[in-house]
Protein backbone atom coordinates (compact mmCIF):
# COMPACT_ATOMS: atom_id res chain seq x y z
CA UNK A 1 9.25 -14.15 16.27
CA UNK A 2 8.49 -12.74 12.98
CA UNK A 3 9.75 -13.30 9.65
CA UNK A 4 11.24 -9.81 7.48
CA UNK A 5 8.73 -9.70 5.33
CA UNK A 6 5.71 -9.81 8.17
CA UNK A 7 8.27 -7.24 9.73
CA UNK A 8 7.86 -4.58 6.90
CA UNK A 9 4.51 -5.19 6.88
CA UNK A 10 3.82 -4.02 10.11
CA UNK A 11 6.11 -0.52 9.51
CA UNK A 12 4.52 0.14 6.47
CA UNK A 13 1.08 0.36 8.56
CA UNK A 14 2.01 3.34 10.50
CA UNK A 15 5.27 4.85 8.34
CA UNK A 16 2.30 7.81 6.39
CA UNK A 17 3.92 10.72 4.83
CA UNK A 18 3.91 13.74 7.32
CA UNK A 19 1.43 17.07 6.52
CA UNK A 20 2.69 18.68 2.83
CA UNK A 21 3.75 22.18 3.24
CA UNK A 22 4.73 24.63 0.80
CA UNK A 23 8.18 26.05 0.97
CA UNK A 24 10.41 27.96 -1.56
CA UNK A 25 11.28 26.33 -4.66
CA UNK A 26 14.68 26.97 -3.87
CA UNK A 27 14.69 24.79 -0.53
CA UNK A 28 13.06 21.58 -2.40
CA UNK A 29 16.04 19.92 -3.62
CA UNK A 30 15.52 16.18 -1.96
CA UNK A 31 12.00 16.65 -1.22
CA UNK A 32 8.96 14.90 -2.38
CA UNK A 33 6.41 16.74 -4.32
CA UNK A 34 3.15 16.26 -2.82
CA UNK A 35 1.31 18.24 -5.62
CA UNK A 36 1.18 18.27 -9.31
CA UNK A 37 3.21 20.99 -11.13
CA UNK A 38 1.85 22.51 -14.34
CA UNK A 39 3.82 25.11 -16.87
CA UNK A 40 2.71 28.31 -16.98
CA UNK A 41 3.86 29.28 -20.08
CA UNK A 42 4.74 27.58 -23.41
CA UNK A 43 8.48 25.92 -23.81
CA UNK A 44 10.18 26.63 -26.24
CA UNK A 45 8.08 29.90 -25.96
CA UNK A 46 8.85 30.59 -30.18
CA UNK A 47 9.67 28.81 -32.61
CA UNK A 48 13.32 28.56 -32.03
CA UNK A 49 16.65 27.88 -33.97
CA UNK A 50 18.84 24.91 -32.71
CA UNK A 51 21.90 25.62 -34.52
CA UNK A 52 23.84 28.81 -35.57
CA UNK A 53 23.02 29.36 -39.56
CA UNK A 54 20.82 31.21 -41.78
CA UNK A 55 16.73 30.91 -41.43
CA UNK A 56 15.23 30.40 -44.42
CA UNK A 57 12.96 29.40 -47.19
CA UNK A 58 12.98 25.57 -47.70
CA UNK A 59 11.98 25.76 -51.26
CA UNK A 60 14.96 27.80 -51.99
CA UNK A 61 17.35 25.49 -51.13
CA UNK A 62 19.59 24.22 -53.60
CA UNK A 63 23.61 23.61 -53.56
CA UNK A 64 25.28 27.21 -55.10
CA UNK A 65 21.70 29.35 -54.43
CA UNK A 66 22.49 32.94 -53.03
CA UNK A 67 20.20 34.52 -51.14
CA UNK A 68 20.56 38.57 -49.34
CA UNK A 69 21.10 38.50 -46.00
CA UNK A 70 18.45 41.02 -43.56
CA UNK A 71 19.70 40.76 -40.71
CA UNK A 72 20.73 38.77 -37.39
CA UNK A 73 19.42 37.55 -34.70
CA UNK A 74 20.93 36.50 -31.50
CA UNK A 75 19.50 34.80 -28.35
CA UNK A 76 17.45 37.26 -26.32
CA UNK A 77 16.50 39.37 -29.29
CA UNK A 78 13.40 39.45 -31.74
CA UNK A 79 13.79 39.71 -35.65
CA UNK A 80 12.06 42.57 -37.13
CA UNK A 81 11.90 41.41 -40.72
CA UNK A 82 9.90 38.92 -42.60
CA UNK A 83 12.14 36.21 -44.47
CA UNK A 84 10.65 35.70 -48.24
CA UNK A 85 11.79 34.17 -51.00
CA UNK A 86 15.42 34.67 -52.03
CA UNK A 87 16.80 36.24 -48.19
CA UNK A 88 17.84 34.87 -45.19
CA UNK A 89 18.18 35.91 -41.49
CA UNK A 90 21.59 35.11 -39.93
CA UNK A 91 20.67 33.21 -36.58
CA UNK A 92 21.77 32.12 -33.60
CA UNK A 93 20.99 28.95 -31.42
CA UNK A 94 18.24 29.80 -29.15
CA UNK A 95 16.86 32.56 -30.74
CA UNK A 96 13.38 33.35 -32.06
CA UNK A 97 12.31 32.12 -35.80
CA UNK A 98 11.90 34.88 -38.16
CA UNK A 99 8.36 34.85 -39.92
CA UNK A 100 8.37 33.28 -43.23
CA UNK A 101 11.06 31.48 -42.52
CA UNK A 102 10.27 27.28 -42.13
CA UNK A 103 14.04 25.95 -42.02
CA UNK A 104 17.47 26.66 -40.67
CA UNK A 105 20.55 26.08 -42.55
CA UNK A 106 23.84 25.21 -40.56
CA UNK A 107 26.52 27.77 -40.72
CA UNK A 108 28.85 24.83 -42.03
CA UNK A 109 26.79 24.70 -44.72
CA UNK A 110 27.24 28.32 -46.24
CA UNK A 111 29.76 31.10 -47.23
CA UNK A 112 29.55 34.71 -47.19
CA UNK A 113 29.80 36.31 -50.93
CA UNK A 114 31.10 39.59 -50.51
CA UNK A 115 33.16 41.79 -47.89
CA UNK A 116 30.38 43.63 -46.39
CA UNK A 117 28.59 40.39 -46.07
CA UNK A 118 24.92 41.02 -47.14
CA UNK A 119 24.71 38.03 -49.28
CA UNK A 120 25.60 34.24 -48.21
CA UNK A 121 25.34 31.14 -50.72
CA UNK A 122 24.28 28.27 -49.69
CA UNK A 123 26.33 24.95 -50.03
CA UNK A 124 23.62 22.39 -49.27
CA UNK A 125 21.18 20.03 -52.00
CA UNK A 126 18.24 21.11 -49.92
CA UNK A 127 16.44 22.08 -46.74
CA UNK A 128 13.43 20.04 -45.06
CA UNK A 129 10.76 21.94 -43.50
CA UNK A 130 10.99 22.35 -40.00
CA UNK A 131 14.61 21.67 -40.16
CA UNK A 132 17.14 22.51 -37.02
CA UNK A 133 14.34 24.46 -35.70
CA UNK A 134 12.32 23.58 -32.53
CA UNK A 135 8.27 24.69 -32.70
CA UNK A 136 6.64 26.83 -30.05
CA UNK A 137 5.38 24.50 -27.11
CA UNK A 138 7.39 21.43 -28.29
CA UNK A 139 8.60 20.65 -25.06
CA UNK A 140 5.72 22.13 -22.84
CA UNK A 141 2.37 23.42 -23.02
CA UNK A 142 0.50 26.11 -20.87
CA UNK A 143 -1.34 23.95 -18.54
CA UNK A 144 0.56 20.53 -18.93
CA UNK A 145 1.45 18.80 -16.12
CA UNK A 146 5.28 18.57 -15.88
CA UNK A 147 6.20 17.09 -13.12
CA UNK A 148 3.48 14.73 -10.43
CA UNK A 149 3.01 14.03 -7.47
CA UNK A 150 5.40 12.02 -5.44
CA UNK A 151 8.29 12.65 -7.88
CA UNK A 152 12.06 13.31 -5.58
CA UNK A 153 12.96 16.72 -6.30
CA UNK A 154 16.47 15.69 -7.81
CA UNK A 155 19.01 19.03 -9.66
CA UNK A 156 16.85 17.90 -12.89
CA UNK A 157 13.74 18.77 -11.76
CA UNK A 158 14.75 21.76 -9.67
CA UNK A 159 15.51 23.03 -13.70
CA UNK A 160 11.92 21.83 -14.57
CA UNK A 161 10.23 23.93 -11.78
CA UNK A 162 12.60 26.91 -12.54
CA UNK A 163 11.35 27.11 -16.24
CA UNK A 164 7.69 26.75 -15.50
CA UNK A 165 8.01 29.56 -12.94
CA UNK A 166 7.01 27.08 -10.01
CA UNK A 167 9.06 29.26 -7.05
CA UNK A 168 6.93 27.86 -4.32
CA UNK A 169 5.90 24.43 -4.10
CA UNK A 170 4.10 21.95 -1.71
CA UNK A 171 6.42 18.90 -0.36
CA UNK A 172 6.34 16.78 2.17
CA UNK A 173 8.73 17.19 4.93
CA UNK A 174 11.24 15.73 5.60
CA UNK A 175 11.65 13.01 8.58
CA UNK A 176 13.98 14.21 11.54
CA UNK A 177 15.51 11.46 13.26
CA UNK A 178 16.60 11.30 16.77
CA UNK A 179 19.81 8.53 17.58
CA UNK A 180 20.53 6.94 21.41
CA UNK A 181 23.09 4.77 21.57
CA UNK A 182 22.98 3.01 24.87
CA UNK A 183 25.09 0.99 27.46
CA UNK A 184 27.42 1.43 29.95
CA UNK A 185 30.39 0.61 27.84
CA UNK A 186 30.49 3.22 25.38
CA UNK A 187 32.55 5.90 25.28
CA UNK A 188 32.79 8.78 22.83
CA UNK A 189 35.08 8.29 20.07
CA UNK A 190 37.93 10.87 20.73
CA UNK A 191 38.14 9.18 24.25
CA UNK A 192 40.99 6.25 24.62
CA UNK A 193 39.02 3.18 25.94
CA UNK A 194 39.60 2.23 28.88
CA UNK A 195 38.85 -1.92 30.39
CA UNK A 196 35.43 -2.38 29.88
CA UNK A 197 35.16 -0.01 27.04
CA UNK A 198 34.51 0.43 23.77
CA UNK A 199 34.47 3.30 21.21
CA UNK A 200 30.45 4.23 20.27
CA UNK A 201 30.51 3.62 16.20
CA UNK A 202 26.84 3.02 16.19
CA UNK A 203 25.60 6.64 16.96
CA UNK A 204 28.31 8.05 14.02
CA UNK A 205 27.43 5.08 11.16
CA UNK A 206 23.76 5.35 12.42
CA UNK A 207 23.72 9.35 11.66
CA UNK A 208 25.44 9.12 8.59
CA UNK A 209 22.72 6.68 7.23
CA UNK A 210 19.96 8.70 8.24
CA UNK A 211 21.68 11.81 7.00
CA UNK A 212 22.27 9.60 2.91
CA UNK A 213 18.62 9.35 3.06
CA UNK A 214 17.72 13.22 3.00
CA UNK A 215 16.56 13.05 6.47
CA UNK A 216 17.64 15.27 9.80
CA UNK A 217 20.01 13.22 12.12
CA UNK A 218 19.50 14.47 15.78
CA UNK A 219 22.43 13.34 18.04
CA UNK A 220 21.21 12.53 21.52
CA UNK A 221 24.38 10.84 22.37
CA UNK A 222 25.29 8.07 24.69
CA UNK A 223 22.51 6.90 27.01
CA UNK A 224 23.85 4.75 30.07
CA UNK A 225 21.72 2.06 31.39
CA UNK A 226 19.62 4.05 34.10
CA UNK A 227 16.06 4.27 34.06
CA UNK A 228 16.16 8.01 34.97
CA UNK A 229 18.97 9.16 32.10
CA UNK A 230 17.06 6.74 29.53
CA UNK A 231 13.77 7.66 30.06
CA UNK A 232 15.13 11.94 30.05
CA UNK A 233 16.24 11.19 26.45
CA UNK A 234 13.43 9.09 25.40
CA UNK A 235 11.44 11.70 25.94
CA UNK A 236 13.59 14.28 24.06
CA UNK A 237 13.97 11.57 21.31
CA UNK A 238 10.16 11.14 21.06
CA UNK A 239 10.05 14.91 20.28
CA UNK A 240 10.93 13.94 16.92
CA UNK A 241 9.26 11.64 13.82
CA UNK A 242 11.21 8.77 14.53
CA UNK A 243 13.73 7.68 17.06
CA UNK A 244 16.32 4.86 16.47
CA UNK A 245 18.24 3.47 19.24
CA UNK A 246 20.69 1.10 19.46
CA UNK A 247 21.42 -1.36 22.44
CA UNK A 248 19.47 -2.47 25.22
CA UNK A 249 17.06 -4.68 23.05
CA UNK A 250 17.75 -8.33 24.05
CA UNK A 251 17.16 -9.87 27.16
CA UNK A 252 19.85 -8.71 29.81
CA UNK A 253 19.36 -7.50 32.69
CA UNK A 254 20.31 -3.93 31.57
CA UNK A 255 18.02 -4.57 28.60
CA UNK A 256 16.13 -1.90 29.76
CA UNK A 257 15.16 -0.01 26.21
CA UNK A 258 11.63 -1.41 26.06
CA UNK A 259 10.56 -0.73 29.82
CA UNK A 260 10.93 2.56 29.42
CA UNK A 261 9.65 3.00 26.20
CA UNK A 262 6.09 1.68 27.15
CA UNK A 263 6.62 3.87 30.46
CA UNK A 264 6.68 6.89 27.64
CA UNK A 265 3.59 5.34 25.90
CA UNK A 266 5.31 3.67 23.17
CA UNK A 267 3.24 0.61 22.17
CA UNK A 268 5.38 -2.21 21.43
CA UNK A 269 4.43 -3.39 17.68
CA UNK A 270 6.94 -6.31 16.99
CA UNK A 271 9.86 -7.71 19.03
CA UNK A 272 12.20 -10.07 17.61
CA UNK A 273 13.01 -10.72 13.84
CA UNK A 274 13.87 -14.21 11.86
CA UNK A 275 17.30 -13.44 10.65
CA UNK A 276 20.76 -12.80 11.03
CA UNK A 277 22.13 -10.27 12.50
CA UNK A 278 19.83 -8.42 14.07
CA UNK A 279 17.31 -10.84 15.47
CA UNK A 280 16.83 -8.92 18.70
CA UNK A 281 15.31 -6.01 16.20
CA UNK A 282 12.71 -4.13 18.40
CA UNK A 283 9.66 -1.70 16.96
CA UNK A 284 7.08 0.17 18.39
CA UNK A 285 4.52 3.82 17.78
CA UNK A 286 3.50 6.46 19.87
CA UNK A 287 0.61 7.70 19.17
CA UNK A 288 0.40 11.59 17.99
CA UNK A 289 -2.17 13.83 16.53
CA UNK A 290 1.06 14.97 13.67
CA UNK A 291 1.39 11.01 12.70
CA UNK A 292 2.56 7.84 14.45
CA UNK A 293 6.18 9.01 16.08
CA UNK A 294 8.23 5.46 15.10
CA UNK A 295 10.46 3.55 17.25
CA UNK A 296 13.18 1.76 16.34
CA UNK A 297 15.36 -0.46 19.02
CA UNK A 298 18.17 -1.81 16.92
CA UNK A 299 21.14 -4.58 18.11
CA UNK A 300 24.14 -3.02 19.71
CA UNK A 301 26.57 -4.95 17.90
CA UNK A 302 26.97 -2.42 14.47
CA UNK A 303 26.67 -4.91 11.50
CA UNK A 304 23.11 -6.21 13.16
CA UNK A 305 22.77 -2.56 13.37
CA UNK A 306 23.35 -1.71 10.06
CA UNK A 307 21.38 -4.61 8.70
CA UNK A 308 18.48 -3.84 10.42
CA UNK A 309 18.77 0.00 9.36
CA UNK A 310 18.90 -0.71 5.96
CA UNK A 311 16.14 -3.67 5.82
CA UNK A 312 13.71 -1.88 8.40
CA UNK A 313 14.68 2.16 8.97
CA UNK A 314 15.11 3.45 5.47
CA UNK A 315 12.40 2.38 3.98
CA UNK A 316 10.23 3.72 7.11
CA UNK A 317 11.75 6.78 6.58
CA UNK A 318 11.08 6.77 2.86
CA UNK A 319 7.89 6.30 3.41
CA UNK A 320 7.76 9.11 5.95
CA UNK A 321 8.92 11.62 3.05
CA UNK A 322 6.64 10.75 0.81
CA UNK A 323 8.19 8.07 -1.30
CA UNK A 324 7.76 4.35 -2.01
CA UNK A 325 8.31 2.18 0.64
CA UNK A 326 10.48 0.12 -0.43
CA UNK A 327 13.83 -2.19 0.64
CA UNK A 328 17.01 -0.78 -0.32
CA UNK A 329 18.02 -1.96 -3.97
CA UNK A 330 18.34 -5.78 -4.57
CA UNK A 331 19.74 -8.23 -7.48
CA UNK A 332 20.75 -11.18 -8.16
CA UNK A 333 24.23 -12.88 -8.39
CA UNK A 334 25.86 -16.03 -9.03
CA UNK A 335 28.52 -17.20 -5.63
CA UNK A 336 31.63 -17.47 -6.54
CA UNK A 337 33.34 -19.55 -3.98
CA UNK A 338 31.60 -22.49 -1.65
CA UNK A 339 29.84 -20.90 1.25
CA UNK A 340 28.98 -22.58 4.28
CA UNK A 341 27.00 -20.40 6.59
CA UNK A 342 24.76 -23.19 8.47
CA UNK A 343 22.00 -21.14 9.77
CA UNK A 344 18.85 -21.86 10.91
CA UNK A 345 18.08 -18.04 10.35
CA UNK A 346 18.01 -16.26 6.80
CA UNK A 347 21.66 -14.45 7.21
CA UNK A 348 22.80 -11.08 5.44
CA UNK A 349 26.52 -11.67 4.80
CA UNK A 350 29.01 -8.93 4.18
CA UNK A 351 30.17 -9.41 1.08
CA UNK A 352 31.67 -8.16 -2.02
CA UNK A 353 29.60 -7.87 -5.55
CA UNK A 354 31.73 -8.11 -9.15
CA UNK A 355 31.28 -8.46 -12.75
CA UNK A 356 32.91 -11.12 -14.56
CA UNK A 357 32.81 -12.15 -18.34
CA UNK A 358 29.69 -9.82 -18.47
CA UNK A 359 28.02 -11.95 -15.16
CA UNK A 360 27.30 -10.63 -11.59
CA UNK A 361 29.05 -12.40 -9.22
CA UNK A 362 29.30 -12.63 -5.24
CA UNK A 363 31.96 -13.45 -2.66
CA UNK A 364 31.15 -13.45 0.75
CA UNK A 365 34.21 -11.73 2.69
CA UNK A 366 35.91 -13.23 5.90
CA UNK A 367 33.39 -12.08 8.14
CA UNK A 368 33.82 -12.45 11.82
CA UNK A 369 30.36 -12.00 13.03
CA UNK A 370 28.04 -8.44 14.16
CA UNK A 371 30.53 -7.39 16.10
CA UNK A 372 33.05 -6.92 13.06
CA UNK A 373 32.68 -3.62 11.60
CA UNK A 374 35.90 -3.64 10.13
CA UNK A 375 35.02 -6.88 7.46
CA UNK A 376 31.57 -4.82 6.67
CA UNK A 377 34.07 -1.73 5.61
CA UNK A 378 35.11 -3.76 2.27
CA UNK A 379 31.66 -4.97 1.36
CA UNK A 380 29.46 -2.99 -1.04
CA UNK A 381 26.65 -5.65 -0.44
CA UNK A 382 24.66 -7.82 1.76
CA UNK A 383 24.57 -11.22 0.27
CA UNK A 384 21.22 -12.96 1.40
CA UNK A 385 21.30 -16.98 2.51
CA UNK A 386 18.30 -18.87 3.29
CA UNK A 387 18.49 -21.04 6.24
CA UNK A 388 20.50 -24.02 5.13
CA UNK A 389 22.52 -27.44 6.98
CA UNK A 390 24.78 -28.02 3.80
CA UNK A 391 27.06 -25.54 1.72
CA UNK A 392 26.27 -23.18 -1.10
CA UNK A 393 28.39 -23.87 -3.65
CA UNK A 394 29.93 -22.20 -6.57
CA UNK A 395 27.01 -21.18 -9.15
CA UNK A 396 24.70 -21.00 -6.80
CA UNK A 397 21.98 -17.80 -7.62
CA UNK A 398 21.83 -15.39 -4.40
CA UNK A 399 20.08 -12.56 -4.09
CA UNK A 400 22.23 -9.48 -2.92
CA UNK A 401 21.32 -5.48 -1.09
CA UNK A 402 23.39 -3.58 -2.42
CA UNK A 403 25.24 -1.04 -0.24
């Protein structure tokens, strides 16, 4: 048996990003860049006004000075006349500089003169050079690289690649992700259980985590434990980049999930984690010319299943998209009642994460062990406890994964 750490190790070995592949710009949203993006053009591409006023000569500027309006300019057009000493240009935000001009004074700061509005006076001290205007290229430069390699394709950066005319880009792919849920006992959930039976909540919580990730969740279904039905949808679930299954991992004698795996030519890398829950945690490869396909045999009870998702899966998947591998998003927190888990095992405990009097706090909650789905409902955390014969007590620093 293996400790979590030795665990993660081992994934990280075979979890390489898929092929890039270039795909519309439009589409990207989620991906992983697996290129550098540069600007084509300059941003702003003119010098630009960034509030509604009057372009003008700095050195003019003084509280009562009029000056003769030439024209205005709105977003989208171009000024056709020179701004010299004693005019101004009425101007929009967003729209090109006028030549000669070097500052923009707000339109809070000035008053039209006369009716037919050809002359404004200003009601300012002075105007800086350079003022409420933006330069050509401020922001970007032809050639400079805006966005690199590796970066997630968030709604920010689907902007970025809009205004440096980037429509088609190169990403990695990413992961699809086949789910089995096995055993006898499982029945779908919009069927009634009957004795013997309970509803399957793995395949629907397992699905949903894969789908949170950015990844393609494809639903295999139940699997019941018969060589012939398991090893048809092993196959089918080996037809993808990674296939998680849930059940049939420990040591029954229906326990049949890593037979047939090696009978499919998976290669059995670890078996068996130090923790709690999930301890029965099974992974393995097949070899394939596209990339390692991964194989992940998680605990039938759901918390051990979720645990082990979240410690072992995502960052596998990660990985397989192009990003960091990485554990799912840990801190620290001070318990705030006595805790007595008495485990020889590090344990991931439901439990519940607050701030009081500006400090991070945990509770555990009243959990009932990994068959309890319903306590793991109310926690937004995993609260982590080394393996311990005497209480944690109030105070205590424990480290948290935060839901």
């Amino acid at each position: 048996m293996i400790g979590v750490d030795e665990a993660l190790e081992r994934i990280k070995q075979h979890a390489k990003p898929r092929a890039s592949q270039m795909i519309r710009a439009a589409d990207a949203l989620g991906s992983v860049l697996a290129t550098d993006i540069k600007s084509d053009i300059d941003s702003p591409p003119h010098d630009k006004a960034l509030m509604d006023g009057y372009a003008v000569v700095a050195s003019d500027i003084k509280s009562g000075v009029e000056l003769s309006i030439l024209e205005e300019v709105t977003a989208g057009d171009v000024p056709t006349l020179p701004v010299v000493s004693g005019t101004a240009t009425r101007i929009m935000t967003g729209a090109p500089l006028p030549d000669g001009a070097d500052a923009v004074v707000m339109v809070e700061r000035t008053e039209l003169v006369d009716s037919d509005e050809t002359t404004v006076r200003i009601n300012a001290d002075k105007a800086d050079l350079g003022q409420n205007i933006m330069p050509r290229g401020e922001s970007v430069r032809t050639g400079d690289v805006v966005l690199l390699a590796g970066r997630l394709i968030r709604p920010i950066e689907m902007g970025v690649l809009a205004e440096c005319g980037a429509t088609e880009v190169s990403t990695y792919p990413k992961p699809s992700v086949a789910i089995l849920s096995t055993g006898n006992e499982l029945v779908a959930p919009e069927t009634r259980p009957q004795a013997g039976q309970i509803r399957n909540s793995n395949g629907p919580m397992l699905e949903a985590l894969v789908q949170r990730t950015g990844s393609k969740a494809v639903h295999l279904g139940v699997g019941r434990d018969e060589r012939d039905e398991l090893e048809r949808l092993v196959r089918r679930g080996l037809e993808e980049d990674v296939l998680v299954l849930s059940g049939g991992v420990s040591a029954g004698v229906l326990d049949l999930v890593p037979e047939v795996l090696a009978a499919n030519g998976v290669e059995q890398v670890f078996h068996k984690v130090h923790l709690k829950p999930g301890k029965p945690v099974w992974f393995g490869i097949k070899k394939d010319s596209r990339g390692d396909r991964l194989v992940f045999g998680l605990p039938g009870n759901p918390v051990a299943s979720l645990v082990c998702f979240e410690l072992f899966v995502r960052p596998a998947l990660a990985s397989l998209a192009g990003q960091a591998f990485g554990s799912i998003e840990r801190s620290t927190a001070r318990l705030a009642t006595t805790h007595s888990p008495y485990s020889d095992r590090p344990t991931y405990f439901p439990a519940r994460l607050f701030e009081l009097d500006g400090q991070l706090q945990v509770e555990p909650l009243a959990w009932k062990g990994s068959a309890d789905l319903r306590t793991l409902a109310d926690a937004n955390c995993l609260a982590l406890f080394p393996p311990s014969d005497s209480a944690f007590a109030p105070g205590d620093a424990i480290e948290v994964y935060l839901l």
